[in-house]
Protein backbone atom coordinates (compact mmCIF):
# COMPACT_ATOMS: atom_id res chain seq x y z
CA UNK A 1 -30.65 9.98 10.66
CA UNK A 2 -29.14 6.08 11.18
CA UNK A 3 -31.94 3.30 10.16
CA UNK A 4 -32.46 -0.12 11.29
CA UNK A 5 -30.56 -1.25 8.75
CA UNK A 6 -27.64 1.35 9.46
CA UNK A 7 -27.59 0.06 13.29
CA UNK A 8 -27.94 -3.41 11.79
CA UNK A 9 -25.11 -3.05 9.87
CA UNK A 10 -22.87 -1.42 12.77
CA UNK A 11 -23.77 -3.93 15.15
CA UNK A 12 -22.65 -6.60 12.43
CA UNK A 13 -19.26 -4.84 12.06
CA UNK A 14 -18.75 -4.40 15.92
CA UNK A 15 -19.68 -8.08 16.51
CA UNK A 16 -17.33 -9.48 14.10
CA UNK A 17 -14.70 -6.91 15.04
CA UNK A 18 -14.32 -7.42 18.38
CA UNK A 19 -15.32 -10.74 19.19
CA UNK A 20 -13.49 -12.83 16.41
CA UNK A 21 -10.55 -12.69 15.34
CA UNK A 22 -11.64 -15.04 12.05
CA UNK A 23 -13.98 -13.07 10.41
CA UNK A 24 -13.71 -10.66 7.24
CA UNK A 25 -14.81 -7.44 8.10
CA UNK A 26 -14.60 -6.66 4.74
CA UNK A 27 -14.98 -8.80 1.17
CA UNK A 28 -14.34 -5.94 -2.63
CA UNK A 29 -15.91 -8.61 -5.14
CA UNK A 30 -14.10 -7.83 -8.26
CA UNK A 31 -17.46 -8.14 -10.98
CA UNK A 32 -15.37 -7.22 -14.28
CA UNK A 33 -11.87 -5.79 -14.57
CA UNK A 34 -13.42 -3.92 -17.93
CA UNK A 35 -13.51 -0.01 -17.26
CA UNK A 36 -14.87 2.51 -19.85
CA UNK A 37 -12.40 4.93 -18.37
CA UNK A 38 -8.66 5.06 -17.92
CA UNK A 39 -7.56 7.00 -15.78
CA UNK A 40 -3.65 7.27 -15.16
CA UNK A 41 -3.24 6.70 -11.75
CA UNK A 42 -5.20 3.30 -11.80
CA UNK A 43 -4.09 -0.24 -12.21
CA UNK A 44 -7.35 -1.93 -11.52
CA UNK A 45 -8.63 -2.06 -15.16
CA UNK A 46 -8.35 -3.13 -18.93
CA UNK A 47 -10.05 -2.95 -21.91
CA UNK A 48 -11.07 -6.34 -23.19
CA UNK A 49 -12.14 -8.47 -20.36
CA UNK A 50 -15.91 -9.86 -20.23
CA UNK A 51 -18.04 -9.47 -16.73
CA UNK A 52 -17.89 -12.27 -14.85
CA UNK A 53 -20.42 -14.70 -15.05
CA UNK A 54 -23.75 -14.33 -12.93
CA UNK A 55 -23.32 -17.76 -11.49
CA UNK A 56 -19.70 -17.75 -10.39
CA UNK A 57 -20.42 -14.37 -8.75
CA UNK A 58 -23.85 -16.04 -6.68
CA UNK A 59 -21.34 -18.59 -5.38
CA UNK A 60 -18.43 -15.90 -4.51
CA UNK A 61 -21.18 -14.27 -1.96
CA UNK A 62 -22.17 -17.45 -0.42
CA UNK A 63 -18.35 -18.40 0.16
CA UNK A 64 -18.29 -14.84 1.56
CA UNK A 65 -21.27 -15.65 3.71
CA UNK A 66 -19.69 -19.07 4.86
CA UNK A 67 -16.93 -17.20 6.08
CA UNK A 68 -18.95 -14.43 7.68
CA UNK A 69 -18.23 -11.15 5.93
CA UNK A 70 -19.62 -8.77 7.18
CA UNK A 71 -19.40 -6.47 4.43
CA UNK A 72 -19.31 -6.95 0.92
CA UNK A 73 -18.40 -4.32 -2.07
CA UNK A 74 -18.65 -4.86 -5.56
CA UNK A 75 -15.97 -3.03 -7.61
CA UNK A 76 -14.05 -3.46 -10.61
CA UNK A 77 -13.31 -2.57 -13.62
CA UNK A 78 -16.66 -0.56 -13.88
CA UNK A 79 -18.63 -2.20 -11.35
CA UNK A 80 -22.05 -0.81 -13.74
CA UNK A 81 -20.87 -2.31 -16.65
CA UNK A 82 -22.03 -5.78 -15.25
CA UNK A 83 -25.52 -6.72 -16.26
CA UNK A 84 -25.78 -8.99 -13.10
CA UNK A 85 -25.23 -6.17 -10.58
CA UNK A 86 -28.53 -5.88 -9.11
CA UNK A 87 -28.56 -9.73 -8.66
CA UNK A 88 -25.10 -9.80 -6.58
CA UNK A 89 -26.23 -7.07 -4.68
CA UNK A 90 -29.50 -9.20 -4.13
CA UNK A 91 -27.60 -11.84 -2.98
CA UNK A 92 -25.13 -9.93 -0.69
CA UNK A 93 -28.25 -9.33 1.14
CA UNK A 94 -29.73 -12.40 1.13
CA UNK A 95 -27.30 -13.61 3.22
CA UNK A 96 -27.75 -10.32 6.37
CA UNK A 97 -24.39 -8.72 5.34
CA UNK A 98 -23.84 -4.89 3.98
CA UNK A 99 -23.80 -4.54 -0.05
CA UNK A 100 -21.51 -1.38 -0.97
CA UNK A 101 -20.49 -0.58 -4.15
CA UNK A 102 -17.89 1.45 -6.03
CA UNK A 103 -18.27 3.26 -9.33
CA UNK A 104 -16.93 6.21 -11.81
CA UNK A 105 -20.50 6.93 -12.06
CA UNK A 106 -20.32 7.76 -15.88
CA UNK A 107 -23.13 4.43 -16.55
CA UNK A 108 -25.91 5.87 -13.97
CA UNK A 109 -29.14 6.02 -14.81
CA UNK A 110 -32.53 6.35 -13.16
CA UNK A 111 -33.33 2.96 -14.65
CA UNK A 112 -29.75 1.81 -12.56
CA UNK A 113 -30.17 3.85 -9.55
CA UNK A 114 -33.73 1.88 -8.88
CA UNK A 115 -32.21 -1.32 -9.65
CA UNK A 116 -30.08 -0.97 -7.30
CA UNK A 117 -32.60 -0.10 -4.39
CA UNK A 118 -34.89 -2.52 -5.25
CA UNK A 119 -31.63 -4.82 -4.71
CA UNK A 120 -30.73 -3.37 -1.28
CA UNK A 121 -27.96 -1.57 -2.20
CA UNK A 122 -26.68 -0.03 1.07
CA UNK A 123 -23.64 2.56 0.00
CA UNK A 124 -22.27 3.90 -2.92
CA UNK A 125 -18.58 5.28 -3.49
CA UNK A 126 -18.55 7.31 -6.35
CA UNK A 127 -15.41 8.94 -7.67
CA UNK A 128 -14.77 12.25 -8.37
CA UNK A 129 -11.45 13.82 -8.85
CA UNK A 130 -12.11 17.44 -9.82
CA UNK A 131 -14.00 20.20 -11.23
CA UNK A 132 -12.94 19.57 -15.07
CA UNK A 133 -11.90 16.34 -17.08
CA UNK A 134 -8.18 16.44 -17.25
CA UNK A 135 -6.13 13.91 -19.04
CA UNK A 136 -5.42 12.15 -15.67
CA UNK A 137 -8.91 11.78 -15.18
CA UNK A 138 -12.05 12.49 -16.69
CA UNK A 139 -14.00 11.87 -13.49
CA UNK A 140 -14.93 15.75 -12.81
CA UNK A 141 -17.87 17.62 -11.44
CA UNK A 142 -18.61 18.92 -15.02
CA UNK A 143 -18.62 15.68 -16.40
CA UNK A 144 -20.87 14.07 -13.34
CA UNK A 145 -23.31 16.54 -12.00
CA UNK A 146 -26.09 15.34 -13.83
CA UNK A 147 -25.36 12.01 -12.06
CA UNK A 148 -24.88 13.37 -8.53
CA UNK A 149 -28.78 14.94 -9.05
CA UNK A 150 -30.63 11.23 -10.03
CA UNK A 151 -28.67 10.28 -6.87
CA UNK A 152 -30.04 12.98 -4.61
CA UNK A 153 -33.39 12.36 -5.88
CA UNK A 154 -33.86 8.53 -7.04
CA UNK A 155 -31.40 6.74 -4.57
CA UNK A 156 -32.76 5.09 -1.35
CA UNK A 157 -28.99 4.24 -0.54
CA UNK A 158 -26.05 6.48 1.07
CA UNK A 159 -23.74 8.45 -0.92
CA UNK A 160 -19.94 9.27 -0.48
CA UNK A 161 -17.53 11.11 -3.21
CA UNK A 162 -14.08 10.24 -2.98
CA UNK A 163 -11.44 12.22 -4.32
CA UNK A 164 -8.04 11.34 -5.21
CA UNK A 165 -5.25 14.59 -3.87
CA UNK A 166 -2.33 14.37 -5.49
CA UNK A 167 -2.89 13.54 -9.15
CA UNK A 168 -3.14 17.48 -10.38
CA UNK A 169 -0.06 19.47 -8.82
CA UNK A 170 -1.66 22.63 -10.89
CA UNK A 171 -5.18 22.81 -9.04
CA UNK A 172 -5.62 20.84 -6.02
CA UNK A 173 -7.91 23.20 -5.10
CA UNK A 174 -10.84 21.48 -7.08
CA UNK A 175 -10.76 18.83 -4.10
CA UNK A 176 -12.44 21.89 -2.14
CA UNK A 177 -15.32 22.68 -4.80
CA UNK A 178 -16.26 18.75 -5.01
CA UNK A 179 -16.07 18.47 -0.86
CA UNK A 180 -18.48 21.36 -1.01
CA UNK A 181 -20.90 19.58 -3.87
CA UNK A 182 -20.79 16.81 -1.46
CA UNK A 183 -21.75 18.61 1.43
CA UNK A 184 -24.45 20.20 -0.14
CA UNK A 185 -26.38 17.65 -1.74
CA UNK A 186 -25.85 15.66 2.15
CA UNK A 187 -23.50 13.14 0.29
CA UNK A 188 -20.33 12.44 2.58
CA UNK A 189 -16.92 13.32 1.31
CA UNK A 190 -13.51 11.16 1.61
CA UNK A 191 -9.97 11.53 0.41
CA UNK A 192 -7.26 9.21 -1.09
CA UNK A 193 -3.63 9.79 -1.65
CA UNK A 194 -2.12 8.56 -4.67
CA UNK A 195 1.32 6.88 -4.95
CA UNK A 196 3.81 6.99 -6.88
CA UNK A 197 4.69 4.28 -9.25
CA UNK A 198 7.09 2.63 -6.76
CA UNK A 199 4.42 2.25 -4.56
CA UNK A 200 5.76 5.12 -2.33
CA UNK A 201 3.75 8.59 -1.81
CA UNK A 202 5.27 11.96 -2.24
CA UNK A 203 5.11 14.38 0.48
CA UNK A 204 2.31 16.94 -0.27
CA UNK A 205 3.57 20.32 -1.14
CA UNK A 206 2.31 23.24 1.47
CA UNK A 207 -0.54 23.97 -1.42
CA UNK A 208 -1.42 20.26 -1.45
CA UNK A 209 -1.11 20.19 2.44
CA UNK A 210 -3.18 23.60 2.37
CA UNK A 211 -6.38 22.01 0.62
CA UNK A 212 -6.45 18.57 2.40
CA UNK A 213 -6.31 20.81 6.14
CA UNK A 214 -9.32 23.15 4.75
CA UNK A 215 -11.23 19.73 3.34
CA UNK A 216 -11.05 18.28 6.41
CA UNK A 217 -12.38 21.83 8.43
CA UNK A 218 -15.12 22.27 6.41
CA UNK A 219 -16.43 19.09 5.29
CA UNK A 220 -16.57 17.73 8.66
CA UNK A 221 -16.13 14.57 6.97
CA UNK A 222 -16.06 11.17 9.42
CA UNK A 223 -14.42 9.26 6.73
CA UNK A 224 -11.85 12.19 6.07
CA UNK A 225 -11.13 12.88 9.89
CA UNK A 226 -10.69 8.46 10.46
CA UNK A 227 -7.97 8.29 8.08
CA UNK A 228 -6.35 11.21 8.79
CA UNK A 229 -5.77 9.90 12.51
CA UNK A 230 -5.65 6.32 11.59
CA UNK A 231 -2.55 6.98 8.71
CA UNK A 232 -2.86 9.92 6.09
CA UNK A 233 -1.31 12.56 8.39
CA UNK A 234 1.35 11.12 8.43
CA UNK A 235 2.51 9.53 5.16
CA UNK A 236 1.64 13.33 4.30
CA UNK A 237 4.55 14.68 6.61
CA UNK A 238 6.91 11.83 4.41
CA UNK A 239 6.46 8.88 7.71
CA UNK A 240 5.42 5.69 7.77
CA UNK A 241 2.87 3.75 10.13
CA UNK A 242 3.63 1.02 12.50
CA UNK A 243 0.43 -0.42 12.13
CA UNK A 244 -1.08 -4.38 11.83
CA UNK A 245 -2.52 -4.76 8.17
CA UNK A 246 -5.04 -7.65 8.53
CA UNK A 247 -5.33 -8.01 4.56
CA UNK A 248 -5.95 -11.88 3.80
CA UNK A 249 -7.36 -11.81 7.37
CA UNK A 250 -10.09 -8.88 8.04
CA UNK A 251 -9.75 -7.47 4.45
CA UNK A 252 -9.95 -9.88 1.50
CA UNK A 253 -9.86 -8.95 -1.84
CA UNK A 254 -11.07 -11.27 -4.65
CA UNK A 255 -10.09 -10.86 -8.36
CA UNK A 256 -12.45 -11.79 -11.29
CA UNK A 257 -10.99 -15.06 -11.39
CA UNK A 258 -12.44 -16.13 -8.07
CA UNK A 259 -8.95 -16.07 -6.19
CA UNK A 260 -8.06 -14.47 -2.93
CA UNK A 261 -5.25 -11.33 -2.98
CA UNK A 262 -4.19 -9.17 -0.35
CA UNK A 263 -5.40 -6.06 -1.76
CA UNK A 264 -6.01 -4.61 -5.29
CA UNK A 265 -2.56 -3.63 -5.15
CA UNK A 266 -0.56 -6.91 -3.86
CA UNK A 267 -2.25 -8.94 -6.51
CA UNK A 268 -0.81 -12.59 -6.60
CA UNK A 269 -0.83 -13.88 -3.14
CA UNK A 270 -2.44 -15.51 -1.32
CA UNK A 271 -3.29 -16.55 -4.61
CA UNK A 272 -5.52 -19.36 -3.13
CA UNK A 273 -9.47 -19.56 -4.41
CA UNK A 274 -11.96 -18.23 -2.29
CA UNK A 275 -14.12 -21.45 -2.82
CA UNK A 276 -11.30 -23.13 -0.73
CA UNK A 277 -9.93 -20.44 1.82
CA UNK A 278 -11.29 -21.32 5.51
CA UNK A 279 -10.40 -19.80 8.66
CA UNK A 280 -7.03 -21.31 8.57
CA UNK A 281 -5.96 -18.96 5.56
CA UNK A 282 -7.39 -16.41 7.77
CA UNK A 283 -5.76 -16.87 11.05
CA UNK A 284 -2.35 -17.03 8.92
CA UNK A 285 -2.98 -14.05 7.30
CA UNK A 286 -4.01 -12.03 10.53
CA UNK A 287 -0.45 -12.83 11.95
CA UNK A 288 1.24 -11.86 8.83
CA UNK A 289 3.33 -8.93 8.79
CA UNK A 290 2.79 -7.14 5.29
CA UNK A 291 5.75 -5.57 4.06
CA UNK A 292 4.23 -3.01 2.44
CA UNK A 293 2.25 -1.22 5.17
CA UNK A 294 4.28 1.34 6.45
CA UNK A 295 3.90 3.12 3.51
CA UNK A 296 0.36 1.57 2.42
CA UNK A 297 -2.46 4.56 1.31
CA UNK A 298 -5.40 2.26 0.96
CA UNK A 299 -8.65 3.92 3.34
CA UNK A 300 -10.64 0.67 3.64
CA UNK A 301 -7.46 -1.84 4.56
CA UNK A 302 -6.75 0.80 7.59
CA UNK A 303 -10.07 1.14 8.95
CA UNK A 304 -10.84 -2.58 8.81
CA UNK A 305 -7.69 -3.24 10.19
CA UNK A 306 -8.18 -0.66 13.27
CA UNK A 307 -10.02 -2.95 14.82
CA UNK A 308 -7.26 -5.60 15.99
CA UNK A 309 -4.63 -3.07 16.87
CA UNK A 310 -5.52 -4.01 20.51
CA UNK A 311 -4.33 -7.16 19.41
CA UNK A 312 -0.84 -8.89 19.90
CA UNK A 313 1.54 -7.74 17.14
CA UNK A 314 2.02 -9.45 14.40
CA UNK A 315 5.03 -11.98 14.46
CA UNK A 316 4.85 -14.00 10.90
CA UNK A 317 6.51 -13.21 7.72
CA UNK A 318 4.41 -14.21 4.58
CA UNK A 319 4.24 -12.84 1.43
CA UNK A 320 5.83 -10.72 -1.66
CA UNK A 321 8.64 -8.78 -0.86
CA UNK A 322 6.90 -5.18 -2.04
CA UNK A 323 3.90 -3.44 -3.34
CA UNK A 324 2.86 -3.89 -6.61
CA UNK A 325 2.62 -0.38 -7.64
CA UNK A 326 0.06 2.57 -7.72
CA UNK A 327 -2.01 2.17 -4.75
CA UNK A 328 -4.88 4.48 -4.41
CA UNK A 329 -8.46 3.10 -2.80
């Protein structure tokens, strides 16, 4: 059953969506690039960097504020591995816009899981890739079902396993055991694809296309059946979209050094700080074709982005040349 706080939150998203065109619909505040896992498939991560400082974070939320996000996601890195989480998320709130999180889910605790609703933590994306720890991945249903119980019992906030289809070619049919854990505990269930590491994605083989139909039957999954009609169905079949990406615009991604990207996976550019990016920076960026989006696999960019498409095409060309490389969100 939707809250106040759920309708609160929609009506925040459909405000911003369709009557400005200068608004972020979406903010994914890096809060350390450190992971404790490393996983293939991911280029979000390393080993050796330090969470970022509590105080540089507060002020990354208010310039998110002054620009008015309307959702905010901390992510990473290992999002838990940041002392200052609850605080952000605190923050985030402060301000009337939607705190989200992603993690591996490897750190939760009770002790975290309160935290966090004390905070006002409103969603949680946990990832899940399987039913054992492969060398690909070690996020698995054996290795996080402990974790998946504090959360049906302990958190106050709403939970939704993603899974990644196309990293195993020997058992995609785990996706359909951790779609079912999902469903049962009355967590929601989403899918990514993965790329390759040109940035391009494989066409699934009729196996891989097999599980993904039978996910998307018996989850009855919202998040699963949006990107499948906004863009998955197709860059399944080998197509691309002909779609407006409104990263930089409706989407902004910020990196633990404070600056302003198009996504996790076009690192570099805009390249400008968030303390200084205005609405100018954003009207650019919304009439920016993206070279990389016909082939682009990242959920929340599309769904943001579904909400201009009404809009007159895009007619600028700004940017890199290509994608950076894996893309999976």
């Amino acid at each position: 059953m939707a809250t106040l706080r759920d309708v609160q939150s929609a009506l925040g998203v459909l405000r911003r969506g369709l009557f400005s065109k200068n608004s972020p619909l979406l903010g994914q505040l890096v809060v350390t690039r450190f992971c404790n896992l490393d996983c293939s498939y991911c280029n979000e991560f390393d080993k050796v960097s330090k969470p970022v400082p509590l105080d540089d974070l507060l002020a990354r939320v208010d310039d998110l504020a002054r620009l008015d996000t309307a959702i905010v996601t901390c992510t990473g890195g290992e999002p838990l591995t940041n002392p200052h989480l609850p605080a952000v998320i605190r923050r985030i709130r402060s301000h009337g816009m939607t705190a989200t999180m992603n993690t591996n889910g490897f750190l939760l605790t009770r002790e975290h899981i309160e935290a966090l609703n004390n905070a006002g933590l409103e969603a949680m994306q946990i990832s899940i890739d399987g039913t054992e720890p492969t060398a690909n991945s070690l996020k698995s249903l054996k290795s996080l079902r402990g974790k998946l119980d504090l959360l049906r019992q302990f958190a106050r906030f709403k939970i939704n396993i993603n899974s990644v289809l196309g990293i195993e070619d020997s058992q995609p049919e785990d996706a359909i055991e951790v779609a079912m854990v999902a469903r049962d505990l009355g967590f929601s269930h989403s899918m990514s694809l993965v790329h390759d590491s040109h940035g391009q994605l494989k066409p699934f083989t009729p196996r891989q296309q097999a599980v993904y139909d039978k996910i998307m039957t018996m989850a009855n999954s919202f998040q699963h059946r949006l990107n499948h009609h906004l863009f998955q169905r197709r860059l399944i079949a080998g197509e691309t979209n002909d779609w407006q990406c409104r990263a930089g615009a409706r989407y902004l991604y910020i990196c633990e050094f404070g600056m302003v990207h198009w996504c996790s996976q076009n690192r570099g550019y805009p390249g400008i700080p968030l303390s200084r990016y205005t609405v100018a920076d954003i009207a650019r960026e919304f009439g920016a074709r993206k070279p990389c989006a016909p082939t682009c696999s990242l959920n929340c960019v599309h769904q943001v982005s579904a909400f201009d498409e009404w809009r007159p095409k895009q007619d600028q060309d700004e940017g890199p040349a290509t994608n950076a490389g894996v893309a999976v969100s």
